[in-house]
Structures are given as C-alpha cells and as structure tokens.
C-alpha atoms as a PDB file:
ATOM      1  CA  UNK A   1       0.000   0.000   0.000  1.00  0.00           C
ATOM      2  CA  UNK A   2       1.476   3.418  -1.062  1.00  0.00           C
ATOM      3  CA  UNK A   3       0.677   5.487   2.333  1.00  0.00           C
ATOM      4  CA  UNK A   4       3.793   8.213   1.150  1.00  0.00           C
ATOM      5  CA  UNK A   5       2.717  11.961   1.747  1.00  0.00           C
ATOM      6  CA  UNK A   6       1.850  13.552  -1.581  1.00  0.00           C
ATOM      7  CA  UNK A   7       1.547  17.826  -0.848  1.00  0.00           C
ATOM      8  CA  UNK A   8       2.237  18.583  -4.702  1.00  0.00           C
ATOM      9  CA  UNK A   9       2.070  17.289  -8.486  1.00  0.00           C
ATOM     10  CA  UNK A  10       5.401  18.332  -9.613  1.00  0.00           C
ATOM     11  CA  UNK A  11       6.034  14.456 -10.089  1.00  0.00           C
ATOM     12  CA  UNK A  12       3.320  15.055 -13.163  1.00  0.00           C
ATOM     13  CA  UNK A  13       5.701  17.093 -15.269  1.00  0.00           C
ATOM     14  CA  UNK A  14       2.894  18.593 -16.426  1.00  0.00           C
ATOM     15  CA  UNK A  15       1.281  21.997 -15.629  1.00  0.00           C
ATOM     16  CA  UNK A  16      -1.543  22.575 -13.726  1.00  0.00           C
ATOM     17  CA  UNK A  17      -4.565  24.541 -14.955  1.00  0.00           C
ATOM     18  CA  UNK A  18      -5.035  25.542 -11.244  1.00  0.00           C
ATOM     19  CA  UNK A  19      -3.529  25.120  -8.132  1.00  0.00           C
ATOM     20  CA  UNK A  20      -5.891  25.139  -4.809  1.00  0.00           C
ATOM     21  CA  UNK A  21      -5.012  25.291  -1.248  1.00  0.00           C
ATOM     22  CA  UNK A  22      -5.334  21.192  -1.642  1.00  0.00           C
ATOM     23  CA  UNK A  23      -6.236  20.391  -4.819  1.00  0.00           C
ATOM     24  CA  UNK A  24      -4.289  20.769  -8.127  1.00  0.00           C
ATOM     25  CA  UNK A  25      -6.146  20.754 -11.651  1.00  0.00           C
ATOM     26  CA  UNK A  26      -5.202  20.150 -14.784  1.00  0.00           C
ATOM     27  CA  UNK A  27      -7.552  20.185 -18.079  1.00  0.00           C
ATOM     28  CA  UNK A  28      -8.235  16.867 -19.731  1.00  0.00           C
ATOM     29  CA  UNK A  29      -9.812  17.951 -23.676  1.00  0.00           C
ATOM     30  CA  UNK A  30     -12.099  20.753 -23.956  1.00  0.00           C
ATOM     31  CA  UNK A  31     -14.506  19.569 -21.247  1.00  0.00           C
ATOM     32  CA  UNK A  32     -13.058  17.587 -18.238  1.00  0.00           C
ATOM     33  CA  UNK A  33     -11.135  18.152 -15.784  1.00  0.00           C
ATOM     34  CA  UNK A  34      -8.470  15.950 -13.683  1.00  0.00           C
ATOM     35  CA  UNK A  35      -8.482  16.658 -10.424  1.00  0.00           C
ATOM     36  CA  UNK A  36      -5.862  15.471  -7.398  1.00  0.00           C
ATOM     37  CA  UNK A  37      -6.526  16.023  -3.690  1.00  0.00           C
ATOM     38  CA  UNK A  38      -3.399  15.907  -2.349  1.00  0.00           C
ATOM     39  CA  UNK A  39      -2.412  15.408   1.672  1.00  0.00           C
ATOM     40  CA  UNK A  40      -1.686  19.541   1.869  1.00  0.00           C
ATOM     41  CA  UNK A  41      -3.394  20.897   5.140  1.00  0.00           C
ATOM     42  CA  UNK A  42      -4.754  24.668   5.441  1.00  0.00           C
ATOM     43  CA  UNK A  43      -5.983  26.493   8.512  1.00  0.00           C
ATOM     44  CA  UNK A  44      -7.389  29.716   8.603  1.00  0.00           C
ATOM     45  CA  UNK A  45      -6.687  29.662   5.202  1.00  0.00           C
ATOM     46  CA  UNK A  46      -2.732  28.824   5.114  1.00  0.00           C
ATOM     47  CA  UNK A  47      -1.160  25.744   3.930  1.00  0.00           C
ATOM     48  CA  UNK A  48       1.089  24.291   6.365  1.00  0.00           C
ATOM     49  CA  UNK A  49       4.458  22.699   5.230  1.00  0.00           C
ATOM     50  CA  UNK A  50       3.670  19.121   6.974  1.00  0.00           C
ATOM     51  CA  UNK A  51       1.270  17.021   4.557  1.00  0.00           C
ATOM     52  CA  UNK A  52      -0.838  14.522   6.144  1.00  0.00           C
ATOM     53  CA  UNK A  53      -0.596  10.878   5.219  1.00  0.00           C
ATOM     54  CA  UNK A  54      -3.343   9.788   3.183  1.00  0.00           C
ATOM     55  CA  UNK A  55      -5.431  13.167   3.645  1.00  0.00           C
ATOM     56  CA  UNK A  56      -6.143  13.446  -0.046  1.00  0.00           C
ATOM     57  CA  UNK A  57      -7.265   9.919  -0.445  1.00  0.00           C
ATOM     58  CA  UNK A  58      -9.931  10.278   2.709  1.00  0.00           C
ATOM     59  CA  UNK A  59     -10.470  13.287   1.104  1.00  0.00           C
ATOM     60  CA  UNK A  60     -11.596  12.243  -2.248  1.00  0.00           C
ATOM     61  CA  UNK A  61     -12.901   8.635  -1.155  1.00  0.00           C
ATOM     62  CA  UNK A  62     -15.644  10.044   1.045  1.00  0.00           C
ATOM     63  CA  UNK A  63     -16.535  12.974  -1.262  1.00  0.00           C
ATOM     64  CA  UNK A  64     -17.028  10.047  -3.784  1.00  0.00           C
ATOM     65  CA  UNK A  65     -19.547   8.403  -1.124  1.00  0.00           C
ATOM     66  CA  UNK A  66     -21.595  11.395  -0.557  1.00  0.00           C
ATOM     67  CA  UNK A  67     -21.393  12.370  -3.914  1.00  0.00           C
ATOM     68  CA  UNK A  68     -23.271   9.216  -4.729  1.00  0.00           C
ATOM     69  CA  UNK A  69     -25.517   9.311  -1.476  1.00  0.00           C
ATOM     70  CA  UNK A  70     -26.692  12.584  -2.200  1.00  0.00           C
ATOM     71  CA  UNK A  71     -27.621  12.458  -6.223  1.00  0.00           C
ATOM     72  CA  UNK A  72     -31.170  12.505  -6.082  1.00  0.00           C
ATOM     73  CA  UNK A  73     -31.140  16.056  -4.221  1.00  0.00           C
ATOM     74  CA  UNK A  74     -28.538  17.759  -7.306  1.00  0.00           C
ATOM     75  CA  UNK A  75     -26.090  16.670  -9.447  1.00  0.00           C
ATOM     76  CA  UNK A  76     -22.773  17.234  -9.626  1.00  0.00           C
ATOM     77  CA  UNK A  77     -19.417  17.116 -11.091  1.00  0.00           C
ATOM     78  CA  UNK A  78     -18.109  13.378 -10.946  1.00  0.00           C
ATOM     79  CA  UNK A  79     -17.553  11.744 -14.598  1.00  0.00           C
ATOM     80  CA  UNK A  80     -15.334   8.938 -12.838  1.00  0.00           C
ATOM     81  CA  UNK A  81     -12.698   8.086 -10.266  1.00  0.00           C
ATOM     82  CA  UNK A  82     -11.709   4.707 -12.050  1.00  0.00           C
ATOM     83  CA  UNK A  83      -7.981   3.817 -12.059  1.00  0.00           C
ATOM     84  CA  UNK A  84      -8.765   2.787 -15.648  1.00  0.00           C
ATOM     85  CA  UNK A  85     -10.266   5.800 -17.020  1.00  0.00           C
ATOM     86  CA  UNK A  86      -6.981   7.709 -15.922  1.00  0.00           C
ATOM     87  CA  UNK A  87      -5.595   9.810 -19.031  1.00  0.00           C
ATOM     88  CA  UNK A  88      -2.805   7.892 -20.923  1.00  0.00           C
ATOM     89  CA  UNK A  89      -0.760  10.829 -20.037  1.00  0.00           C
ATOM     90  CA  UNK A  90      -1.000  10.034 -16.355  1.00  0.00           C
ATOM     91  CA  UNK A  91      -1.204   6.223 -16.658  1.00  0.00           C
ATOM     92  CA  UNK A  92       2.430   6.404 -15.522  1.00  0.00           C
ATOM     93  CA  UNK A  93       1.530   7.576 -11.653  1.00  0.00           C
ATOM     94  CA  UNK A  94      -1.002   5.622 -11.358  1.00  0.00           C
ATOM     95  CA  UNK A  95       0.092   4.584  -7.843  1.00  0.00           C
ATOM     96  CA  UNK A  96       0.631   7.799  -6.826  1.00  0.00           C
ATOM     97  CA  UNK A  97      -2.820   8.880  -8.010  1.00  0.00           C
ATOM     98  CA  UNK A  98      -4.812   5.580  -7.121  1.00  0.00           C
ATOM     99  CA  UNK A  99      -7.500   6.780  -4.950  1.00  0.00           C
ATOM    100  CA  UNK A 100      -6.766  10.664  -4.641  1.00  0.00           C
ATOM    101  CA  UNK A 101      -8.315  11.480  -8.391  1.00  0.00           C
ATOM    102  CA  UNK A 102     -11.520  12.335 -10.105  1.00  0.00           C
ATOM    103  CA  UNK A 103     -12.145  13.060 -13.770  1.00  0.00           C
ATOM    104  CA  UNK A 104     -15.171  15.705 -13.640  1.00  0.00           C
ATOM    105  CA  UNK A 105     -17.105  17.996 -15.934  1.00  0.00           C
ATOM    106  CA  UNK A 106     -15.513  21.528 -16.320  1.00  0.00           C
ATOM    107  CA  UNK A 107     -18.376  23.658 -14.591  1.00  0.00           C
ATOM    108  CA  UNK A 108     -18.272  27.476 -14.688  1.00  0.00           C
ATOM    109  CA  UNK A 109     -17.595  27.810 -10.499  1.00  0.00           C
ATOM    110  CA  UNK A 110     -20.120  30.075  -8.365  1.00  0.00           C
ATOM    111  CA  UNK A 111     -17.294  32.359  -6.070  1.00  0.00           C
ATOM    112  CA  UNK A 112     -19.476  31.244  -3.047  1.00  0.00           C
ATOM    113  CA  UNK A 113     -18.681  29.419  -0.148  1.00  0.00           C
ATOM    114  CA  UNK A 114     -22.446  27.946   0.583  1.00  0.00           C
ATOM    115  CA  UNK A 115     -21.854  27.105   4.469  1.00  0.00           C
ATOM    116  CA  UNK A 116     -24.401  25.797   6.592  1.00  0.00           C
ATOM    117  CA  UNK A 117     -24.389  25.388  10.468  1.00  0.00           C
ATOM    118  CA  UNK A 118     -26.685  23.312  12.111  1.00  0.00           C
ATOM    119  CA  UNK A 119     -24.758  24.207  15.235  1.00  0.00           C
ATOM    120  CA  UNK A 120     -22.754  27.733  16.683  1.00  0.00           C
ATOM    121  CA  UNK A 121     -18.862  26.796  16.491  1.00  0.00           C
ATOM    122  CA  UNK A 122     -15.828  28.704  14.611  1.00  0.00           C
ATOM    123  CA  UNK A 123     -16.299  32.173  13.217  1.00  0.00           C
ATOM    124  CA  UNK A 124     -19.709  31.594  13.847  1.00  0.00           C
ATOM    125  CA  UNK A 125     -19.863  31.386  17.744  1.00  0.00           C
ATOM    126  CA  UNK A 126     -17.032  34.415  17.621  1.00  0.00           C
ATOM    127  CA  UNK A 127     -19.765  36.520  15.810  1.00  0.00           C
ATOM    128  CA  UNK A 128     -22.470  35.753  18.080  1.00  0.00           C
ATOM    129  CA  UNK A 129     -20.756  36.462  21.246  1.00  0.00           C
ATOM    130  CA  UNK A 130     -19.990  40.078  19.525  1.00  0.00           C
ATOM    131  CA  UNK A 131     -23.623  40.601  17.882  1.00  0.00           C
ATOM    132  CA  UNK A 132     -25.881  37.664  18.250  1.00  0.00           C
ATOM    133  CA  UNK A 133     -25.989  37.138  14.989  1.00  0.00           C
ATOM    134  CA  UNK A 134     -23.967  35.135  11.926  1.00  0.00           C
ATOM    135  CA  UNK A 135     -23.838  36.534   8.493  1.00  0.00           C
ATOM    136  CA  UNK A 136     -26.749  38.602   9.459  1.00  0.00           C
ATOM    137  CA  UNK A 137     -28.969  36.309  10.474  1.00  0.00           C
ATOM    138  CA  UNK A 138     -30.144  37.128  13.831  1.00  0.00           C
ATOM    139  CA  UNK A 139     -30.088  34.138  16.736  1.00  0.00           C
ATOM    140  CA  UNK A 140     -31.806  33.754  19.657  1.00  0.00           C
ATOM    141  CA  UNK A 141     -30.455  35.083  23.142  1.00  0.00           C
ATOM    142  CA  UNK A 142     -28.622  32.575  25.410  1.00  0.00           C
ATOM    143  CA  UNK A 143     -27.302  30.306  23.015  1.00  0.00           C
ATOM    144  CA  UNK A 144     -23.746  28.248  23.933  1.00  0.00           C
ATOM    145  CA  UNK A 145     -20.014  27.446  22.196  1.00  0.00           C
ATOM    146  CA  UNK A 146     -21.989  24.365  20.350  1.00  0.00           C
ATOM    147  CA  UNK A 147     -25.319  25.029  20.905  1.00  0.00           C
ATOM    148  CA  UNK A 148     -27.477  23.444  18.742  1.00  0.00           C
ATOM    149  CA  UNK A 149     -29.229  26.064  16.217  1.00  0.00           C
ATOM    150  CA  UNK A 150     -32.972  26.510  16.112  1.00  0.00           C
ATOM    151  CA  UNK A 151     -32.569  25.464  12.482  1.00  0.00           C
ATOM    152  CA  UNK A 152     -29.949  25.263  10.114  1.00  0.00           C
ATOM    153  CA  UNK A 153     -28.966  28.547   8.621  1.00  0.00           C
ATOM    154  CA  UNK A 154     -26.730  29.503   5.553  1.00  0.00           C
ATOM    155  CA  UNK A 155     -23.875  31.323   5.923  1.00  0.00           C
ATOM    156  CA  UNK A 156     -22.197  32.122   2.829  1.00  0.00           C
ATOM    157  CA  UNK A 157     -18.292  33.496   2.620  1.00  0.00           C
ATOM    158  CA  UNK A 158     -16.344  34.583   0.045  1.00  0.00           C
ATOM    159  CA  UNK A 159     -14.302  32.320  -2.101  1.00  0.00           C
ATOM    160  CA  UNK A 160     -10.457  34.082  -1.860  1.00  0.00           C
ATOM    161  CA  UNK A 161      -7.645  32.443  -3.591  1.00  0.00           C
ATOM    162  CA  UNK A 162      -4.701  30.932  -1.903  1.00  0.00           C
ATOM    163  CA  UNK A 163      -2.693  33.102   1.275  1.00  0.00           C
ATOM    164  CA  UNK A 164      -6.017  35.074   1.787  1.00  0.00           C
ATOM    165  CA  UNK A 165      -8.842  34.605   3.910  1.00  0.00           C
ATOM    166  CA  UNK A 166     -12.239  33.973   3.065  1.00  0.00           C
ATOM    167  CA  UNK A 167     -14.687  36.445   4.731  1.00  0.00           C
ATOM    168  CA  UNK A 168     -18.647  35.953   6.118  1.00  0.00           C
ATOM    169  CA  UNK A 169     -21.211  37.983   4.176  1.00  0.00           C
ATOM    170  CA  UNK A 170     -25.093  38.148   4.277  1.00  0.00           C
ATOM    171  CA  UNK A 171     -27.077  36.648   1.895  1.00  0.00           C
ATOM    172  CA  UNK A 172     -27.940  39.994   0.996  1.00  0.00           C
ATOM    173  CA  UNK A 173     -24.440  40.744  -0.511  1.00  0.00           C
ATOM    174  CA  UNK A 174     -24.607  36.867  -2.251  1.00  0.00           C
ATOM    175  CA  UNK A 175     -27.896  38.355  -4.045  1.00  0.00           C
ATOM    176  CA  UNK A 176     -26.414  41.492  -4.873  1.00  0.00           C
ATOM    177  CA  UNK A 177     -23.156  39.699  -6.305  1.00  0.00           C
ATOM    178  CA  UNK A 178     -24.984  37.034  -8.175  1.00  0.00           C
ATOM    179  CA  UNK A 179     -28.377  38.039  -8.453  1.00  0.00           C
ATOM    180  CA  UNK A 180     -31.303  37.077  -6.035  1.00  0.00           C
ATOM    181  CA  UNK A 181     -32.658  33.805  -8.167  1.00  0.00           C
ATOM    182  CA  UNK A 182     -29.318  32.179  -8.143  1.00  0.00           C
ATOM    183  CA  UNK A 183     -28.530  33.145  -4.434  1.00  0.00           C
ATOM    184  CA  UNK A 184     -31.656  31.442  -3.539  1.00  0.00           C
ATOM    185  CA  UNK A 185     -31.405  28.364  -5.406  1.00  0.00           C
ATOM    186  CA  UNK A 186     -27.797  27.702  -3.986  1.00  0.00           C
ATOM    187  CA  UNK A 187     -29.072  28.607  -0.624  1.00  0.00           C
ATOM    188  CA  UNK A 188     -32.267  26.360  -0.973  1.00  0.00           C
ATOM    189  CA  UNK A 189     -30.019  23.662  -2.264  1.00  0.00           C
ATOM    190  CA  UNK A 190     -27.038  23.764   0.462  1.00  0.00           C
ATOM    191  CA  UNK A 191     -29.701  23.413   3.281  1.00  0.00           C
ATOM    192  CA  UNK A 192     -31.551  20.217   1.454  1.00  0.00           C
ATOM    193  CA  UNK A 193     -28.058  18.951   1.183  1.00  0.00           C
ATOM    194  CA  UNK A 194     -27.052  19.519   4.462  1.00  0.00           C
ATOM    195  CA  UNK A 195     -30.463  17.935   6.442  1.00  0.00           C
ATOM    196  CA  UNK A 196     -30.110  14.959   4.393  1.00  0.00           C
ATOM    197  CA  UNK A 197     -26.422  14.264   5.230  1.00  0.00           C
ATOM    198  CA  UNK A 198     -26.997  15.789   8.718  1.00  0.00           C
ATOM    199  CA  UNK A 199     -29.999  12.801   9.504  1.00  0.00           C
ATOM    200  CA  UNK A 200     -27.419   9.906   7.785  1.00  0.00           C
ATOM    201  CA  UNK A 201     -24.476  10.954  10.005  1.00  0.00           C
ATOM    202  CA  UNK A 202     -26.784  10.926  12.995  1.00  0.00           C
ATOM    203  CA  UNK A 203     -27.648   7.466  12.277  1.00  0.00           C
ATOM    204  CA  UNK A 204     -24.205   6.694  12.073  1.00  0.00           C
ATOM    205  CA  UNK A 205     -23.819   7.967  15.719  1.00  0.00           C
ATOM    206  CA  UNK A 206     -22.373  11.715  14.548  1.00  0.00           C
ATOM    207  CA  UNK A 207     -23.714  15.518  14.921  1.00  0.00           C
ATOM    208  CA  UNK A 208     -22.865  17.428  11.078  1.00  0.00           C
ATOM    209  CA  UNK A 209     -21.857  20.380  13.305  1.00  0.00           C
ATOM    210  CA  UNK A 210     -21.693  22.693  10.327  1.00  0.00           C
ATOM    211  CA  UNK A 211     -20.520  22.365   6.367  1.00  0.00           C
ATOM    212  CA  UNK A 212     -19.770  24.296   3.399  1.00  0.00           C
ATOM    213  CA  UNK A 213     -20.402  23.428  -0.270  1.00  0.00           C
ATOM    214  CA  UNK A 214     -19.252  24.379  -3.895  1.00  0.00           C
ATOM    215  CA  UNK A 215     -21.037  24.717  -6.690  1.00  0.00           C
ATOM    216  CA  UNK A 216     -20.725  25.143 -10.449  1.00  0.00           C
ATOM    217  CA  UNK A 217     -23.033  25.873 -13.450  1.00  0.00           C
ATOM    218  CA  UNK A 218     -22.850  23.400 -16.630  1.00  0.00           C
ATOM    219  CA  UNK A 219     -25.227  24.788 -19.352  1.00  0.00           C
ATOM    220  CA  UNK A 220     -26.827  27.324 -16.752  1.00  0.00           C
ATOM    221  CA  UNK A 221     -27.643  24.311 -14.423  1.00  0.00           C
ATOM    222  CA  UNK A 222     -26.376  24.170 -11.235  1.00  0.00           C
ATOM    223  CA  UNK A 223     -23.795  21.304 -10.066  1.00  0.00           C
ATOM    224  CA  UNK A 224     -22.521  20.291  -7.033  1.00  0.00           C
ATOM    225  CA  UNK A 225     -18.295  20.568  -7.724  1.00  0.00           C
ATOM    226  CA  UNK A 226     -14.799  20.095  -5.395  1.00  0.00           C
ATOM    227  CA  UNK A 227     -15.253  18.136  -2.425  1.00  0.00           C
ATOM    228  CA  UNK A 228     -18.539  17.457   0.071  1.00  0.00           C
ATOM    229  CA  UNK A 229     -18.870  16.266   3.653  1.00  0.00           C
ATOM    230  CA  UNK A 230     -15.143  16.027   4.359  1.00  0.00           C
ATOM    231  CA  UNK A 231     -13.363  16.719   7.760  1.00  0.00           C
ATOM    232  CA  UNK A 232     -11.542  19.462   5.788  1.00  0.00           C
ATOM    233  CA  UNK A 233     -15.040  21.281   5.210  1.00  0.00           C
ATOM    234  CA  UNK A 234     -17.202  20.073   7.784  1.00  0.00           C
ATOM    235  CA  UNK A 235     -17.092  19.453  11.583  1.00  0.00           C
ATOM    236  CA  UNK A 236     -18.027  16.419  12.662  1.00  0.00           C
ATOM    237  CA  UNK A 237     -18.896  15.725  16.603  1.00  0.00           C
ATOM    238  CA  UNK A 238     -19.683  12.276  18.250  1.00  0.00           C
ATOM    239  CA  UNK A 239     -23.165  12.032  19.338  1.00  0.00           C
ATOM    240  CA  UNK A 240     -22.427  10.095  22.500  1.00  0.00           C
ATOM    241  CA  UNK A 241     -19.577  12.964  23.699  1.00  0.00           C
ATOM    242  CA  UNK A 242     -21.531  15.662  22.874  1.00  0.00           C
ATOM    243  CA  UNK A 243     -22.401  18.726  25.285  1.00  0.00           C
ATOM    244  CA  UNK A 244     -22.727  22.322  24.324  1.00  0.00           C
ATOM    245  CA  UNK A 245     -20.958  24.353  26.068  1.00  0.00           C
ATOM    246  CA  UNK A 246     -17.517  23.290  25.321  1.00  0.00           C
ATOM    247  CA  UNK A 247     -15.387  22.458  22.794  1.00  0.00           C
ATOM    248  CA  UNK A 248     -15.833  18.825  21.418  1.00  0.00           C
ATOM    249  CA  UNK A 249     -12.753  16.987  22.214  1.00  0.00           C
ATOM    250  CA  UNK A 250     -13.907  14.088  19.839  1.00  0.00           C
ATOM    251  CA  UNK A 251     -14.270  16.056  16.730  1.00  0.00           C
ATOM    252  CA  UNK A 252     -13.213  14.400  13.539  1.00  0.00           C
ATOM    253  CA  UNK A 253     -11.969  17.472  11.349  1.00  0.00           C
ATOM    254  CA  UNK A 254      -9.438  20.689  11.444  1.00  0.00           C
ATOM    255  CA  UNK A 255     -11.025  21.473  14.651  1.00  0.00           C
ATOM    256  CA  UNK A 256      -8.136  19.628  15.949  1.00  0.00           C
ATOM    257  CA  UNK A 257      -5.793  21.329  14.495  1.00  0.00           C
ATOM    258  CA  UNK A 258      -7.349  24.935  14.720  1.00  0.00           C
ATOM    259  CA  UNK A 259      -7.526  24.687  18.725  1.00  0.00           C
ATOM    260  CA  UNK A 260      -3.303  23.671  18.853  1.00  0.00           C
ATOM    261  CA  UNK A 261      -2.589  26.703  16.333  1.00  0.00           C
ATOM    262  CA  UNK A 262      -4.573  29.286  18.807  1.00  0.00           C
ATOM    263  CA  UNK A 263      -2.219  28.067  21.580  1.00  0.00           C
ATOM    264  CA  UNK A 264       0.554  29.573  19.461  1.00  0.00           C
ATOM    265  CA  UNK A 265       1.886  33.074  19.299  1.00  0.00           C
ATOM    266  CA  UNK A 266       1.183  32.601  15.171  1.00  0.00           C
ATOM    267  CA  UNK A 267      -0.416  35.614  13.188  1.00  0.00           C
ATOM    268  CA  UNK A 268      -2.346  32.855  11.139  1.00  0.00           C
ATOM    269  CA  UNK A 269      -0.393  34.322   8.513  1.00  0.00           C
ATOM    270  CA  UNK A 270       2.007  32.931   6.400  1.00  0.00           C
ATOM    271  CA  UNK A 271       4.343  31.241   6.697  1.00  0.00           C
ATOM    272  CA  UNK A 272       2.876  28.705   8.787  1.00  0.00           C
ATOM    273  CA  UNK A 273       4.225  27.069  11.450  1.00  0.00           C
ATOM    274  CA  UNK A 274       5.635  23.452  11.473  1.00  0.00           C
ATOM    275  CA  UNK A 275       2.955  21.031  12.907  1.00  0.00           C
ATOM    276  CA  UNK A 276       4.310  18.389  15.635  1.00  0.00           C
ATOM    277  CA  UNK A 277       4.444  14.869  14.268  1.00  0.00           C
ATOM    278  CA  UNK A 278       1.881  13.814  17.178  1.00  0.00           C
ATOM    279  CA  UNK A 279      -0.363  15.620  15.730  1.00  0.00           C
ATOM    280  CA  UNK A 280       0.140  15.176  12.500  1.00  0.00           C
ATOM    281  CA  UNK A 281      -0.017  11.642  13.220  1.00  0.00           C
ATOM    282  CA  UNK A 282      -3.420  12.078  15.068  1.00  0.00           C
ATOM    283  CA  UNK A 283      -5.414  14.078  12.240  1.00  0.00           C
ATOM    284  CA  UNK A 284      -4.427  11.102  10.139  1.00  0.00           C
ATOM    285  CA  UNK A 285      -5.956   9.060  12.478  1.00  0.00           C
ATOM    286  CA  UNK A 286      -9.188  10.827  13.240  1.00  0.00           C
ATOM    287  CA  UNK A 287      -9.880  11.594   8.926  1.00  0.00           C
ATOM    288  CA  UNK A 288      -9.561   7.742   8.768  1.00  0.00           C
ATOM    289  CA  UNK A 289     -11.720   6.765  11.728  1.00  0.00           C
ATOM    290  CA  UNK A 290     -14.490   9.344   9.950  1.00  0.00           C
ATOM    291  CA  UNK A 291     -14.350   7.917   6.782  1.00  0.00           C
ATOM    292  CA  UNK A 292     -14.761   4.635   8.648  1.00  0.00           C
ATOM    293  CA  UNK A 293     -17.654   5.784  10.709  1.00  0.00           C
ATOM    294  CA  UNK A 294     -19.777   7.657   7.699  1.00  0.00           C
ATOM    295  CA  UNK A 295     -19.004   4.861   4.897  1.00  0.00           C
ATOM    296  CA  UNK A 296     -19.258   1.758   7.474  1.00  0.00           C
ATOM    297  CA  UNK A 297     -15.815   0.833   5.452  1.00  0.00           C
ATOM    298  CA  UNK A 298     -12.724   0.674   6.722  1.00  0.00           C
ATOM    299  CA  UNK A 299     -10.366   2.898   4.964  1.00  0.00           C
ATOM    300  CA  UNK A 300      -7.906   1.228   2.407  1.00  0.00           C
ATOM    301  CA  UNK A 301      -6.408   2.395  -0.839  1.00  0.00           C
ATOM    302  CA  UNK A 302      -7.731  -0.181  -3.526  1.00  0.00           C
ATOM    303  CA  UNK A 303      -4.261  -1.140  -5.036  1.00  0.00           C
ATOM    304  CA  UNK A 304      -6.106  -3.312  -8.052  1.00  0.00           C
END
C-alpha cells in the first residue's frame, strides 16, 4: 500500500490549470477536468508545510460516497474516479494517483462558499458572542459554544484564492453579487443537502456540526463541484460525547488542528508554522476513523 505523503504534483511534469489550497487541476480535452486532492493541510486559510498521510485519499474517497448518497437532491461534477479511465498521459503515476483522483465535468464555479451550520462553532460562535448574529442572520439570546441552532442557517463566505482569507457575508451581498434567483437556489439547495447528510451521520452515531459546499453551473444548471462532507469542510462531533458548552474533544476534522494553532503566538499568517508529528499523526488518524464511521468501510487504498 502506497501510504507516502503527496503535498504537490510536480512528479506530473505537467502543468496545472489551477492550483488550490489542496487540490491541483489540470484540463483533460475541452470539457473535463483531472483533479488530485493531495495530503496539503490549510488552517485559517494557510497551507502548512507538513502534509498529512493519506489526507487526499480520505479526502476524495468520502466525497465520492456522498457524492453518490446525495444524487437525487442535485447533481454534480463526478464523470469517474476509475484507475482505468486515468488519461494515458497520467497512466504512468497511477500509484501515486490511485485513490486521490476524479475526472469531472468543467463547470463554470459560483465564487461562493455555501456554508451551513446546524450548530454555533468557529467564526460563527465568535460573531455571536460580539452581535448575536452570523452573516446577518439574527439568533436567539442565550445560546452556547456548540449550541445546537434553532434550524440550520446559511452562511455564505467569500471564495479568496490561496494566502487570503475567506470572509462571512449576508445573503444579501450573495444576491447582490450574483443576483437574487441564483442566491436562492444555492441557498435552498445547500440546506436540502445539508439535512439529508446531517440525519445519515446521525444514524451513524455523529452531529454534522456545520458544512460548506461548492457549486458550479454546466449549461446554466447548477452542479454540485470540489469536495462534500469532508473533515476538511465540515465538523463532525460524536453524538455520545456531545455537550454544548464546550469544545468537542472528539471532533473528527481541522477542529483539531485549529484549537493547537490558537495556543501559538502565530499571526495565522504565512508562513505557517511546522505542525508536531503527534499531531500530524493524530489528524491522520481521526480523517480515517471518519471515513470509517460515515461509509461503514474501513479505509484502504484499492491497489487493483
């Protein structure tokens, strides 16, 4: 099994079309698109120099399961994630790609990040404590660091490129940017999405804290693209450990991570610090015993 830490494609030779704070792109024809999750890890919107091993591949193996879950509510962007199907022009790397690749429709990207909280954590709970509200919607009095929410509300953020930091808005400003129909539909959408996964994961014995989507348009309809229901863009809190009020010491995401880095005396600016192996070694861990939990699998890398 090939478990060696992959944070770039420069073994490719090839350009990418795009590089993200994970993933890397590069343009297959007129249409597709190849696209590698590699085991790079960003926090507050940095990437850190220590990859995490196998990251990309829990990554892209559970996106693959929701993906497929969740296809009656929208589709989205998956053409196939078949060793087989790989490009001659990467059939070279195949065992460095095995698992941590998708071929998918080119889709013109919405610059939204659709989040949804179902629960007041992160940025969120910060904003409350300062105005009772997130994104401008208004909350009720009283509530707790993990409260749960009266219902689940969307949150959108920008979408900034790499170094810079994505920033809440109102839905009001999503309108204004991309016109009130559209706004709707991809708020409309992200909630549907997010019940649905957030009823599975409780019968799997875990609370969908919160969650943020991407989406794309192919032919002016709207796709679900990049990666869904990960512990990169979702938390994820054991059902049995859980009490608002606290932080959730048996989270299975960057929360992890995020609660070491504001120990440090770090600008969350880059460059970023170096990680401790523990704990590199432990978000490994915890994005494998997720994937585990959510897919009833146990997390290997198909080497056939």
């Amino acid at each position: 099994m090939n478990t060696s830490v992959i944070t770039d494609t420069d073994f490719l030779h090839q350009p990418a079309k795009y590089k993200g704070k994970v993933r890397e792109i590069y343009a297959i024809g007129a249409d597709e698109l190849l696209i590698i999750a590699t085991d790079r890890l960003s926090a507050f919107d940095v990437v850190f120099p220590n990859g995490i091993p196998d990251k990309g591949r829990v990554l892209n193996q559970l996106s693959l399961f929701w993906f497929n879950l969740l296809a009656d509510i929208i589709p989205n962007h998956i053409v196939s994630a078949d060793i087989n199907d790989l490009p001659p022009l990467f059939r070279q790397f195949e065992d460095k790609l095995r698992g941590r690749f998708v071929l998918a429709v080119k889709a013109k990207r919405i610059d939204v990040e659709c989040v949804v909280r179902g629960y007041l954590a992160g940025s969120g709970w910060k904003e409350y404590q300062e105005s009772q509200t997130v994104c401008g919607v208004k909350l009720p009095a009283g509530l707790q660091l993990a409260s749960k929410l009266p219902e689940p509300i969307f949150t959108p953020a920008t979408k900034e490129e790499v170094g810079e930091h994505d920033i809440n808005v109102s839905f009001d400003y999503v309108a204004n940017e991309i016109g009130l129909e559209l706004a709707t539909k991809l708020k409309n959408t992200s909630i549907a999405i997010y019940n649905e996964a957030a009823k599975y994961a409780e019968s799997r014995g875990v609370i969908l804290a919160d969650t943020k989507f991407e989406f794309g348009l192919v032919n002016d309809d709207l796709i679900l693209i990049d990666e869904i229901l990960t512990p990169d863009s979702s938390r994820f809190w054991q059902v049995k450990d859980y009490e608002p009020g606290k932080i959730q010491s048996s989270s299975f995401d960057k929360q992890y991570i995020r609660d070491y880095l504001e120990t440090l005396d770090w600008n969350k600016q880059p460059p970023a610090p170096q990680l401790p192996m523990n704990l590199v070694k432990e978000t490994s861990r915890r994005y494998k015993e997720i994937f585990s939990i959510l897919t009833g699998n146990d997390f290997v890398i198909d080497e056939s």
